[in-house]
Protein backbone atom coordinates (compact mmCIF):
# COMPACT_ATOMS: atom_id res chain seq x y z
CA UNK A 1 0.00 0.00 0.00
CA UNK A 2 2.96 2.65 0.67
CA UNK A 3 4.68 1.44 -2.90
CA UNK A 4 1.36 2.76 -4.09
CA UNK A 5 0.58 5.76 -2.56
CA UNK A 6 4.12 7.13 -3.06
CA UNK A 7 4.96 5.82 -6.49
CA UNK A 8 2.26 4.68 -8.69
CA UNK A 9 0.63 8.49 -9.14
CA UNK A 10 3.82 9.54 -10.91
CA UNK A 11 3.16 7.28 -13.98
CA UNK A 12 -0.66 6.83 -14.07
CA UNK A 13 -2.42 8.10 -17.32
CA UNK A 14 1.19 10.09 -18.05
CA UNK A 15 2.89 11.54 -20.97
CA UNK A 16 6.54 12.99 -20.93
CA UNK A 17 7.89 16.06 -22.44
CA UNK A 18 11.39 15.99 -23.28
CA UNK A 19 13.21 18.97 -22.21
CA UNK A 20 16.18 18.36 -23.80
CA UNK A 21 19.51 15.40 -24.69
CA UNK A 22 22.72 15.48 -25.98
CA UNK A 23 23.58 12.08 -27.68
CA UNK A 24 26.23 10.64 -29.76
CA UNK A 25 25.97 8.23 -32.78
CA UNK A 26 28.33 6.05 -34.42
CA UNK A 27 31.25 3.38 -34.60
CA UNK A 28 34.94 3.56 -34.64
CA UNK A 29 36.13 5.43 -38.13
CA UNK A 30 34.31 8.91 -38.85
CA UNK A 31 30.29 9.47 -38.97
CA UNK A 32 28.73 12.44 -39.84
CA UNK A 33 25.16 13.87 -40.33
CA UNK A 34 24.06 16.72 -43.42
CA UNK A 35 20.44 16.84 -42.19
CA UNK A 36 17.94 16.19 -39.12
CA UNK A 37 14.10 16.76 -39.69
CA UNK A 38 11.29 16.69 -37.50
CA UNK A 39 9.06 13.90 -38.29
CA UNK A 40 4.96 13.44 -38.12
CA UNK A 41 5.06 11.26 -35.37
CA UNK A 42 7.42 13.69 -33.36
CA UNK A 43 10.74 12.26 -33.74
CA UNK A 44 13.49 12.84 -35.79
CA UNK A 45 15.14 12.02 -39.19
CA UNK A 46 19.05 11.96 -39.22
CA UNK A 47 20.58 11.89 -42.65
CA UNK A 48 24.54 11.78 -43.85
CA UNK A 49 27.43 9.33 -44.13
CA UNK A 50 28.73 6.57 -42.19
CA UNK A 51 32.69 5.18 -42.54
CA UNK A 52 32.74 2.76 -39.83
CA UNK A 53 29.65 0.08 -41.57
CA UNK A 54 31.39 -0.09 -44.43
CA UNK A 55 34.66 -1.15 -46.08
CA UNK A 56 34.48 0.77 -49.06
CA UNK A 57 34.59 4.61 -48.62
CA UNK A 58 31.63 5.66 -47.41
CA UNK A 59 27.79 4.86 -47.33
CA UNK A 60 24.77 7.36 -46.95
CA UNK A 61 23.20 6.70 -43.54
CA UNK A 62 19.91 6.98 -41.91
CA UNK A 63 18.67 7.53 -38.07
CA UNK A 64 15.33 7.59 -36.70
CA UNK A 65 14.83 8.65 -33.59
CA UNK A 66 12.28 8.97 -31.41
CA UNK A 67 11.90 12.29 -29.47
CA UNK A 68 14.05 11.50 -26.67
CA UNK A 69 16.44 10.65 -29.15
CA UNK A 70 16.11 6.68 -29.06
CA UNK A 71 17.20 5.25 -31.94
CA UNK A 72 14.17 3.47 -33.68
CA UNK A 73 16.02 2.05 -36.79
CA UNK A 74 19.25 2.81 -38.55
CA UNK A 75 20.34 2.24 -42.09
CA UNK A 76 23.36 2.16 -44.05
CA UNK A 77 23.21 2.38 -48.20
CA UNK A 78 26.09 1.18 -50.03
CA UNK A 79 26.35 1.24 -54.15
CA UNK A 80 26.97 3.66 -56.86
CA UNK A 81 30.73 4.86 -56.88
CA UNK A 82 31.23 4.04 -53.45
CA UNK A 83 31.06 6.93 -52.06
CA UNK A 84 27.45 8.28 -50.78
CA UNK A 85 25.99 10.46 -48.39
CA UNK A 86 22.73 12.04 -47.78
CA UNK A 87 22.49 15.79 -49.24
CA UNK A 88 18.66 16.39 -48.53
CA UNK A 89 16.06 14.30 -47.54
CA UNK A 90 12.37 15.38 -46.77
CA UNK A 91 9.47 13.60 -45.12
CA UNK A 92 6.50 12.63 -48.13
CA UNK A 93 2.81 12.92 -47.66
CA UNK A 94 2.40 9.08 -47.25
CA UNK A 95 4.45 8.62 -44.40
CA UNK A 96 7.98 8.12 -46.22
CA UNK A 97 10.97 9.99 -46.87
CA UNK A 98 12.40 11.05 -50.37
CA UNK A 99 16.23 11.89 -50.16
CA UNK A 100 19.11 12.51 -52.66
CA UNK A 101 22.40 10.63 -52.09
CA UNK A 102 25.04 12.08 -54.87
CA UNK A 103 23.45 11.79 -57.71
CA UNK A 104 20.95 9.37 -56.53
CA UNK A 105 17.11 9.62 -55.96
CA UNK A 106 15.50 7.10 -53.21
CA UNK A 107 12.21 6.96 -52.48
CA UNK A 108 11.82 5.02 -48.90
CA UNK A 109 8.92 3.89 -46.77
CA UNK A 110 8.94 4.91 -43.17
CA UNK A 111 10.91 1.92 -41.99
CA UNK A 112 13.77 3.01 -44.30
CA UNK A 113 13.41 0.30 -46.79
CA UNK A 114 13.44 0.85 -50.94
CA UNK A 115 10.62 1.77 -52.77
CA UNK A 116 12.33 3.08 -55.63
CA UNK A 117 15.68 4.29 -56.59
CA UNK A 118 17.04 5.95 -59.85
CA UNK A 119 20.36 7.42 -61.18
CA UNK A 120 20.39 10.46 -62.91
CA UNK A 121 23.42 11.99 -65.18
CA UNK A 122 22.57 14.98 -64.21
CA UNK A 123 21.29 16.01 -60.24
CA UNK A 124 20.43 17.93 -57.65
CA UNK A 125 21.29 18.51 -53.94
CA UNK A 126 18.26 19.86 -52.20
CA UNK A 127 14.63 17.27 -52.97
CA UNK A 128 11.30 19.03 -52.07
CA UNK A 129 7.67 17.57 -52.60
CA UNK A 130 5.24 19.07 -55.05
CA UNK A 131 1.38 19.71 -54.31
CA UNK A 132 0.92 16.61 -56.93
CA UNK A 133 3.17 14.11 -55.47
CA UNK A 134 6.21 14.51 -57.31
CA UNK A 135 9.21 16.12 -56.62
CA UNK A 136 11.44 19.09 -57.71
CA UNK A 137 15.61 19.10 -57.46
CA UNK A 138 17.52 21.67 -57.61
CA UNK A 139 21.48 21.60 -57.66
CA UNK A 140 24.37 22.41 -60.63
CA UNK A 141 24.69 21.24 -64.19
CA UNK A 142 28.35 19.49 -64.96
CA UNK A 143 28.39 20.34 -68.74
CA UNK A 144 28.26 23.80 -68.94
CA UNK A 145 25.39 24.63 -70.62
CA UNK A 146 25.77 28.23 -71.41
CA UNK A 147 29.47 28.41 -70.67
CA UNK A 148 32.77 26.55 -70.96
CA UNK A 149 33.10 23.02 -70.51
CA UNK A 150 33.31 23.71 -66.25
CA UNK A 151 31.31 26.63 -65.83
CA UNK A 152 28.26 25.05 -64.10
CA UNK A 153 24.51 26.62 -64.04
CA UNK A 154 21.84 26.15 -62.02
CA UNK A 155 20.04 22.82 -62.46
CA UNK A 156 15.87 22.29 -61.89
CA UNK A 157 14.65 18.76 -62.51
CA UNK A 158 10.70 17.96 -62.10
CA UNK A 159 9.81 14.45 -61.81
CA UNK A 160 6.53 12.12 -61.12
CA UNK A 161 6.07 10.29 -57.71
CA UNK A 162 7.81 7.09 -59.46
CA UNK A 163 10.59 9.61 -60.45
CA UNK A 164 10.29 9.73 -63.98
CA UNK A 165 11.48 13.32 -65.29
CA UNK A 166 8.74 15.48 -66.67
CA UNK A 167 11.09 18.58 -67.37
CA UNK A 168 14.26 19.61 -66.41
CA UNK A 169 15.78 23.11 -67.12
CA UNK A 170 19.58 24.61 -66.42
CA UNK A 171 19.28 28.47 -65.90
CA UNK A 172 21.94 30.89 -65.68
CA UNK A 173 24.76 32.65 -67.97
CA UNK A 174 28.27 32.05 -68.97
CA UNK A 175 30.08 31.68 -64.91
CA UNK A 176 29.16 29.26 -62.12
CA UNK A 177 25.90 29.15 -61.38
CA UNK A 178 24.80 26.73 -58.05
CA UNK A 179 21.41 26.17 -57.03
CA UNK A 180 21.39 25.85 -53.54
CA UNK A 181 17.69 25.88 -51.96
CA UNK A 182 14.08 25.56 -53.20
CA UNK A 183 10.30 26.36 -51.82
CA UNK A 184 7.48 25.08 -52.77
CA UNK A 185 5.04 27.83 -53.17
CA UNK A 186 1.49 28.15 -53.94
CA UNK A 187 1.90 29.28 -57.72
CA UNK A 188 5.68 27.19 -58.55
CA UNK A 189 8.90 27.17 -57.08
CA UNK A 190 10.96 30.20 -55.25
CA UNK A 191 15.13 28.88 -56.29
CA UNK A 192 17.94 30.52 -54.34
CA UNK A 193 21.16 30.11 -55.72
CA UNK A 194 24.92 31.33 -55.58
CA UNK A 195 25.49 33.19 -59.00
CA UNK A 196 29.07 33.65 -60.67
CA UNK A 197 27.41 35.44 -63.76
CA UNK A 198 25.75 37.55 -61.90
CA UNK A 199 27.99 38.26 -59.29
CA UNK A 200 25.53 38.04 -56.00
CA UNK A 201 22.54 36.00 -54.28
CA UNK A 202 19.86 34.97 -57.18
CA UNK A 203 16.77 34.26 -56.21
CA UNK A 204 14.29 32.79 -59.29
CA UNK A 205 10.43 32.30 -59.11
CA UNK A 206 9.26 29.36 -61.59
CA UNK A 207 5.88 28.70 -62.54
CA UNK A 208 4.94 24.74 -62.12
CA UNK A 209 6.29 23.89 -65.50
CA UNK A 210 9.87 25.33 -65.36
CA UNK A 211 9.35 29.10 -66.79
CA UNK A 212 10.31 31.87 -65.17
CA UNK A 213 8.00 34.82 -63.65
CA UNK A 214 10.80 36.89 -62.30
CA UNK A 215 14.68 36.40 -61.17
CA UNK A 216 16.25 38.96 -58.71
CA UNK A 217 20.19 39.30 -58.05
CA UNK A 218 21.08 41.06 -55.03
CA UNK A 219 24.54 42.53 -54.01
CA UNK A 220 26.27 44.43 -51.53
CA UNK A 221 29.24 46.43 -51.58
CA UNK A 222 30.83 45.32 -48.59
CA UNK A 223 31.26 41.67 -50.20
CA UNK A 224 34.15 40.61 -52.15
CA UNK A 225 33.37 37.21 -53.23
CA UNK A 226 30.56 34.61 -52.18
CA UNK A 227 32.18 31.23 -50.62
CA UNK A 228 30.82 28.08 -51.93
CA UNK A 229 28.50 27.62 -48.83
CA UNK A 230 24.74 26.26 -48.52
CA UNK A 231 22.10 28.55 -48.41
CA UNK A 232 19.20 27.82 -47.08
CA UNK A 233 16.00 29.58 -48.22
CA UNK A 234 12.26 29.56 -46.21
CA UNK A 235 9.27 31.65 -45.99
CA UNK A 236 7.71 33.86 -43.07
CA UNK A 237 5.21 34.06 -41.50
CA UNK A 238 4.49 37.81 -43.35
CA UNK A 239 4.38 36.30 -46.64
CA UNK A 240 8.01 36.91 -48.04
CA UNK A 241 11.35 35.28 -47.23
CA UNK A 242 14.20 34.82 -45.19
CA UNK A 243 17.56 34.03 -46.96
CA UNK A 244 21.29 32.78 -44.83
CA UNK A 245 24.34 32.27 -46.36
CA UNK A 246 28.06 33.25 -46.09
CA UNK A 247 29.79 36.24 -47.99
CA UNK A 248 33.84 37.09 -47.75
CA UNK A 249 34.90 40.96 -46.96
CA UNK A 250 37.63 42.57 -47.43
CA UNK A 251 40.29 40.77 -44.99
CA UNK A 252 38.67 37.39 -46.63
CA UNK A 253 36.96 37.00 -43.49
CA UNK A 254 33.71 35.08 -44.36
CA UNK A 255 30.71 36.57 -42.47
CA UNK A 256 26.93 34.47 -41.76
CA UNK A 257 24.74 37.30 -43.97
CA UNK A 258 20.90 36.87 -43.52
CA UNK A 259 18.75 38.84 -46.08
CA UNK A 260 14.84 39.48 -45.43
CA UNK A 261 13.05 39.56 -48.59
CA UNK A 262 9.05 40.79 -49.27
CA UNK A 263 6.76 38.36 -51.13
CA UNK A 264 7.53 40.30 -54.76
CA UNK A 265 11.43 39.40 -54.00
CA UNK A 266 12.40 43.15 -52.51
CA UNK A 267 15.05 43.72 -50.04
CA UNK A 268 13.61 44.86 -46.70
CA UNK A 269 17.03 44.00 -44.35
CA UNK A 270 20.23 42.77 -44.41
CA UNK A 271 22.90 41.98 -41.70
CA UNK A 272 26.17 40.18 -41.42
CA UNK A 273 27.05 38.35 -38.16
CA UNK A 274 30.08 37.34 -37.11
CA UNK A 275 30.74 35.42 -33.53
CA UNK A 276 33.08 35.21 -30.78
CA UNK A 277 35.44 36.86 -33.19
CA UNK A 278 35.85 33.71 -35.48
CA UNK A 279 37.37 34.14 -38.88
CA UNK A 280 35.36 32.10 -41.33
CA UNK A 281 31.46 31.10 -40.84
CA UNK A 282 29.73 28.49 -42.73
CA UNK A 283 26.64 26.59 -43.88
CA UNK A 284 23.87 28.45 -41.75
CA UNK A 285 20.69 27.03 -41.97
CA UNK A 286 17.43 30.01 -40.44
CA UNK A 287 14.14 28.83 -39.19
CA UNK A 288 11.59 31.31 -38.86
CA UNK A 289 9.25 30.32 -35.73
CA UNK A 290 6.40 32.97 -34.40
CA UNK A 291 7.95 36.52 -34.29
CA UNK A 292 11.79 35.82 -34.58
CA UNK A 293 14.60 33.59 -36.26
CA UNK A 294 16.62 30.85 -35.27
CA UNK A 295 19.91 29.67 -37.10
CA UNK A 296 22.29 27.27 -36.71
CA UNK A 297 25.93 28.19 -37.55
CA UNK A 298 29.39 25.94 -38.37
CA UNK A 299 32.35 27.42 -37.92
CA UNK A 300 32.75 28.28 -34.68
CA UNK A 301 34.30 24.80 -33.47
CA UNK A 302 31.47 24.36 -31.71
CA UNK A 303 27.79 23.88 -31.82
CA UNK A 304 26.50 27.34 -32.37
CA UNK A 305 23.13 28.28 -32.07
CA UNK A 306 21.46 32.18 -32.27
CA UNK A 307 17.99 33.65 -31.86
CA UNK A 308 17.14 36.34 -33.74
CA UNK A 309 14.25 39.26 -33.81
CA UNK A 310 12.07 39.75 -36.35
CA UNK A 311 14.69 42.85 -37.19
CA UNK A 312 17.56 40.63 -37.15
CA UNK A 313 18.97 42.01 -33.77
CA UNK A 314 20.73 38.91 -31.75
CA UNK A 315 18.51 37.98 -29.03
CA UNK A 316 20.91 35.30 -27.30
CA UNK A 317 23.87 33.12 -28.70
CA UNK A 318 25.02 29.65 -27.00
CA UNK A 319 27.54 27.13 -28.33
CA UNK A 320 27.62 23.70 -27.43
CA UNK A 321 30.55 21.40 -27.58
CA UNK A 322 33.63 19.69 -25.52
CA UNK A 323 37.21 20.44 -26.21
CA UNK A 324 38.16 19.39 -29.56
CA UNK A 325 35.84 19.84 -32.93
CA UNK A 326 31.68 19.88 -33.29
CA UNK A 327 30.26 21.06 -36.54
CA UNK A 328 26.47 21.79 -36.87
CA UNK A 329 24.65 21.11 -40.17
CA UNK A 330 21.36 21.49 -39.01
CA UNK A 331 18.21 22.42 -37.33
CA UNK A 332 15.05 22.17 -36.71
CA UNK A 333 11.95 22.82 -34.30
CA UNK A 334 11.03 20.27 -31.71
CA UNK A 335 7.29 19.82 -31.08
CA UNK A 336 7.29 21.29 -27.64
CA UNK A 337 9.14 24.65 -28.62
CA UNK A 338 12.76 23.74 -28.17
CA UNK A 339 15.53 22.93 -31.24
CA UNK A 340 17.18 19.90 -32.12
CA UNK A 341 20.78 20.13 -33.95
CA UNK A 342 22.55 18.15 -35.55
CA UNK A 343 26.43 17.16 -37.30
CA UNK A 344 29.57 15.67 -36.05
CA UNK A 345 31.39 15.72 -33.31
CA UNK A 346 35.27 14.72 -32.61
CA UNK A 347 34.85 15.51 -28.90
CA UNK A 348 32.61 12.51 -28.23
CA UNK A 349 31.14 9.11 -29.04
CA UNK A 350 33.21 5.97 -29.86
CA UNK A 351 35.20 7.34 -33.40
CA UNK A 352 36.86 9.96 -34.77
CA UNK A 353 33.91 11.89 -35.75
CA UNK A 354 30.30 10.69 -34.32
CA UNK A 355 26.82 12.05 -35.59
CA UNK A 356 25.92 14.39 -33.03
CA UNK A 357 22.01 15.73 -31.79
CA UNK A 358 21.51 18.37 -29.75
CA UNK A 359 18.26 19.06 -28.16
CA UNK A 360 17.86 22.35 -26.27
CA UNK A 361 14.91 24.13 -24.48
CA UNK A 362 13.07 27.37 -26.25
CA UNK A 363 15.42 29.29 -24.53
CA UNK A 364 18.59 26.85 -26.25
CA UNK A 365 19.15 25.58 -22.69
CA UNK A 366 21.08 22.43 -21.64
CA UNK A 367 22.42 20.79 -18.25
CA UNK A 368 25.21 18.49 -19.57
CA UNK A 369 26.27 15.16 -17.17
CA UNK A 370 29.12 16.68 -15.16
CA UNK A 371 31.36 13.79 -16.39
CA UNK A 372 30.61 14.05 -19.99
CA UNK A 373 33.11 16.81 -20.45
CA UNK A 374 30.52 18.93 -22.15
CA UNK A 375 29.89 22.21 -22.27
CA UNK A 376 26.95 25.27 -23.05
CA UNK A 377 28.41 28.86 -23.21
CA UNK A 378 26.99 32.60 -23.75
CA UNK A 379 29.08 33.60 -27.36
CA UNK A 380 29.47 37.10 -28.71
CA UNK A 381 27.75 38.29 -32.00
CA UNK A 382 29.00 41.43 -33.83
CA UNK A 383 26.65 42.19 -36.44
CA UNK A 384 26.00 45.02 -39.07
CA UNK A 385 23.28 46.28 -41.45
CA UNK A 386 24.54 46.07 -44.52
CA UNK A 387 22.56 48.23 -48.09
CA UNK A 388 21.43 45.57 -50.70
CA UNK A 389 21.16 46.25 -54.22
CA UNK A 390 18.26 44.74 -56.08
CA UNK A 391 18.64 44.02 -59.75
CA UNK A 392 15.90 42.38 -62.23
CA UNK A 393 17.47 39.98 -64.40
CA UNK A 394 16.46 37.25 -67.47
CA UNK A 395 18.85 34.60 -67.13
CA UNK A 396 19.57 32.15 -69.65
CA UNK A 397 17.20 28.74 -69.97
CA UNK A 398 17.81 25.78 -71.26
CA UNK A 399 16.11 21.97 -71.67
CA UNK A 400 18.45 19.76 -70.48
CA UNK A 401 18.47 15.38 -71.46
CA UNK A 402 20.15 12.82 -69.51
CA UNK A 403 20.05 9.48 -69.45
CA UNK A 404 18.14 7.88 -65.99
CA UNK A 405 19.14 4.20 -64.71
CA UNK A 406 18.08 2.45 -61.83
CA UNK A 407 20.04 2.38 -59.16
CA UNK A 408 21.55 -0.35 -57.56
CA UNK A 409 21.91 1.10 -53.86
CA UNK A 410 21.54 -1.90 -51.66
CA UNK A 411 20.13 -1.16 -47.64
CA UNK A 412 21.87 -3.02 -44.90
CA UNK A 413 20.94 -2.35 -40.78
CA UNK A 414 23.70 -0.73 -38.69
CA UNK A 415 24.36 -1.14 -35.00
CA UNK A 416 25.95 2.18 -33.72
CA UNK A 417 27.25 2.96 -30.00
CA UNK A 418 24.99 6.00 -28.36
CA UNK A 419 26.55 7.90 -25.92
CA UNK A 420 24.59 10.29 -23.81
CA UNK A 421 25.78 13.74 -22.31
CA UNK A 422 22.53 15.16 -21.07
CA UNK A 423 19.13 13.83 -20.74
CA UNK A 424 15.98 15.51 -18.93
CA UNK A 425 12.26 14.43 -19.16
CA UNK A 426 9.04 15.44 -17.65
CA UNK A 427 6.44 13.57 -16.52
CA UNK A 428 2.98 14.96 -17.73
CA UNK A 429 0.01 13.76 -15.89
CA UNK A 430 -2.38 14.02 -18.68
CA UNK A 431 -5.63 13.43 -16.32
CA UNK A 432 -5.24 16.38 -14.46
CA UNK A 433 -3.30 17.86 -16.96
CA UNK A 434 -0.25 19.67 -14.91
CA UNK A 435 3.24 18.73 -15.02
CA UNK A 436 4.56 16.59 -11.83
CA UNK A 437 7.72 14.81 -11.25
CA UNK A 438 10.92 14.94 -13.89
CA UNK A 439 12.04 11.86 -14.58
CA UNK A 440 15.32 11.23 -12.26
CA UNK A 441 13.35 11.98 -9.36
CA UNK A 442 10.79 9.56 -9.82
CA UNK A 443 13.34 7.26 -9.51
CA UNK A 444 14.67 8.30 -6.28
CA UNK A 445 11.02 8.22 -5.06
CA UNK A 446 11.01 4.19 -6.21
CA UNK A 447 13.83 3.71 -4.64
CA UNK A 448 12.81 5.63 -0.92
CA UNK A 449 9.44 3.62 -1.09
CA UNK A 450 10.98 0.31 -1.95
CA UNK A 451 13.31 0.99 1.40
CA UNK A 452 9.97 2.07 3.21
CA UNK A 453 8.41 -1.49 1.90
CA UNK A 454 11.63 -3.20 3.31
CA UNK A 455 11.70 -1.36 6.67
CA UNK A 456 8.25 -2.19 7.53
CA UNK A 457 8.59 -5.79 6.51
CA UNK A 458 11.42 -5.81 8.63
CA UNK A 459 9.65 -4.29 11.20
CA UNK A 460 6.55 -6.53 11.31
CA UNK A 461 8.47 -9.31 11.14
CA UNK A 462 10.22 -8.59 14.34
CA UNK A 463 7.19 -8.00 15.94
CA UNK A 464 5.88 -11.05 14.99
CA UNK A 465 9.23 -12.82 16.40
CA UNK A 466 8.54 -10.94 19.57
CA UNK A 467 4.95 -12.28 19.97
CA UNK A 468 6.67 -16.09 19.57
């Protein structure tokens, strides 16, 4: 009766909220992760490369988690040239996940497994659904379409839900052109890409078949030179855009630049950021979420994470990390508010480089184990407005052939290690509907009325003795 009074309410009719983890993923050569999504049934989607599964370069390789970051199957995919990893993988309307692995387009059920794979000569590196069920790529043309035999354009491929091309277009002029992000809008596709013709940030609106209804450039004067970095493109909630990337200034310095855009592809801000000091900033990836920003950004050495306002003015900055090398690819929105990273780390796990997740609060909190060697700091963000120029522009289209195969990437299960530097639940009693006792301490409470149980045993045994 006392194990049930003091216990059992903790658990009865309960849900828990995860407040946040810090895990490690992987085996003993180098793992790495390019993207984490947020899935329908509130758990995550890990996608990149895995070394230590195979013995042939490297193989693309897929995690899902659960929320508290539980791993609830794990796949390796080995073929092509030997050498794959996952560039961009998105969750489809049936439950499944369509991804690109170097020139490679899967289509997989929700367990991982092979619906349907084809090989394309020519690819993309970002995959997005379309209102109809197929898809649209975007990436970079190898044949120089418009150009020399190098020069590269900007590469849009539209194919059925079976992945047979309907269309595919290169777009661009006679310099580099890389197509680096896509949205799905209402009326086509919105394509941000890093122009060498052009000399700045394109952005391109398509209609659904490929032709365009406008194409902006945008430049500022403070840049000298655009790194080859991922943008990453997404709407707000005011109906235009919000655009991250890297430029270079003057001392070669590469600065995190994020450029608001209005819904007719105007400039309404830009600022540069640059933290703790730190030379050269990479691969930001932006999530707009109610009223303000957050963005993930590599090159610090660390995890870094920033909130921004809805003017672009740094709200907080943390970095997450131990003491040798973590590099963040990723984010995303948890369900209950908080952000979930994710890359590689060389501070932790059982390799050289493990996959690493990061789950903070909304406020990008964490409480690391005090003997994971772990650590969540306060960073510095110097930032500055910079003046856009906005040019209209009619780049150059072309149709583009290739011959498609299919592919004969093979699945195989993977057993990683997981190591865990922070971990803290709450339980949610869901029939009175308030929050009651994390976790750890309902442990501690088992374990005082297990002693209680054993004390009074002990007790009315002795009693009982006694009365003998």
């Amino acid at each position: 009766m006392i194990f049930i009074f003091l216990y059992s309410p903790a658990v009865r009719s309960s849900e828990y909220k995860v407040v946040y983890f810090t895990k490690s993923y992987g085996g003993k050569n180098e793992d790495c992760s390019n993207v984490i999504l947020k899935t329908q049934d509130g758990g995550y989607l890990v996608g990149g490369k895995t070394k230590s599964f195979t013995s042939n370069g490297s193989d693309a390789w897929i995690i899902k988690l659960n929320k508290c970051g539980n791993v609830v199957w794990q796949k390796g995919y080995r073929g092509g040239k030997g050498w794959l990893s996952v560039l961009s993988i998105e969750q489809t309307i049936d439950g499944g996940y369509i991804t690109i692995l170097d020139g490679t387009i899967i289509k997989l059920d929700k367990y991982g497994n092979i619906e349907w794979g084809k090989q394309y000569a020519e690819c993309g590196i970002v995959i997005e659904q379309a209102p109809d069920g197929g898809y649209v790529a975007v990436g970079l043309t190898c044949r120089g379409a418009f150009g020399g035999e190098w020069d590269h354009d900007m590469f849009v491929m539209k194919i059925d839900e079976e992945g047979n091309v309907e269309w595919a277009k290169a777009y661009g002029g006679d310099n580099g052109d890389f197509g680096e992000d896509v949205l799905v809008l209402n009326d086509g596709y919105l394509i941000a890409a890093d122009s060498g013709t052009y000399n700045g940030v394109l952005l391109l609106k398509l209609d659904w078949e490929g032709n365009i209804s406008w194409c902006k450039v945008y430049k500022w004067k403070e840049a000298h030179g655009l790194p080859n970095t991922r943008y990453c493109l997404q709407p707000t909630k005011y109906g235009g855009f919000i655009l991250a990337g890297a430029s270079t200034d003057e001392f070669s310095h590469v600065w995190v630049f994020v450029l608001n855009i209005s819904a007719d592809g105007s400039p309404i801000w830009c600022k540069w950021y640059k933290i703790d000091n730190n030379y050269y900033h990479w691969n930001p990836y932006i999530l707009p979420k109610d009223n303000y920003y957050i963005m993930s950004v590599d090159g610090t050495y660390n995890f870094t994470l920033v909130k921004l306002n809805n003017d672009g003015e740094v709200v907080w900055a943390k970095s997450y990390g131990g003491n040798k090398i973590e590099s963040v690819k990723c984010v995303c929105c948890a369900s209950d508010g908080g952000y979930v990273m994710a890359g590689y780390t060389e501070s932790f796990g059982a390799g050289g480089r493990d996959v690493w997740v990061v789950k903070t609060d909304s406020e990008g909190y964490i409480k690391f184990l005090n003997n994971s060697g772990a650590h969540i700091k306060n960073v510095t963000v110097k930032t500055k407005s910079i003046n856009v120029s906005c040019y209209d522009i009619i780049p150059q289209v072309r149709d583009v052939s290739f011959k498609v195969t299919d592919t004969n990437i093979t699945p195989y299960d993977t057993n990683a290690t997981i190591e865990v530097q922070s971990f803290f639940c709450l339980i949610t009693n869901t029939s009175q509907n308030q929050s009651i006792i994390p976790v750890n301490y309902q442990i501690i409470i088992f374990i005082i009325s297990l002693t209680v149980i054993i004390i009074a045993g002990v007790w009315l045994w002795r009693i009982k003795v006694k009365k003998k």
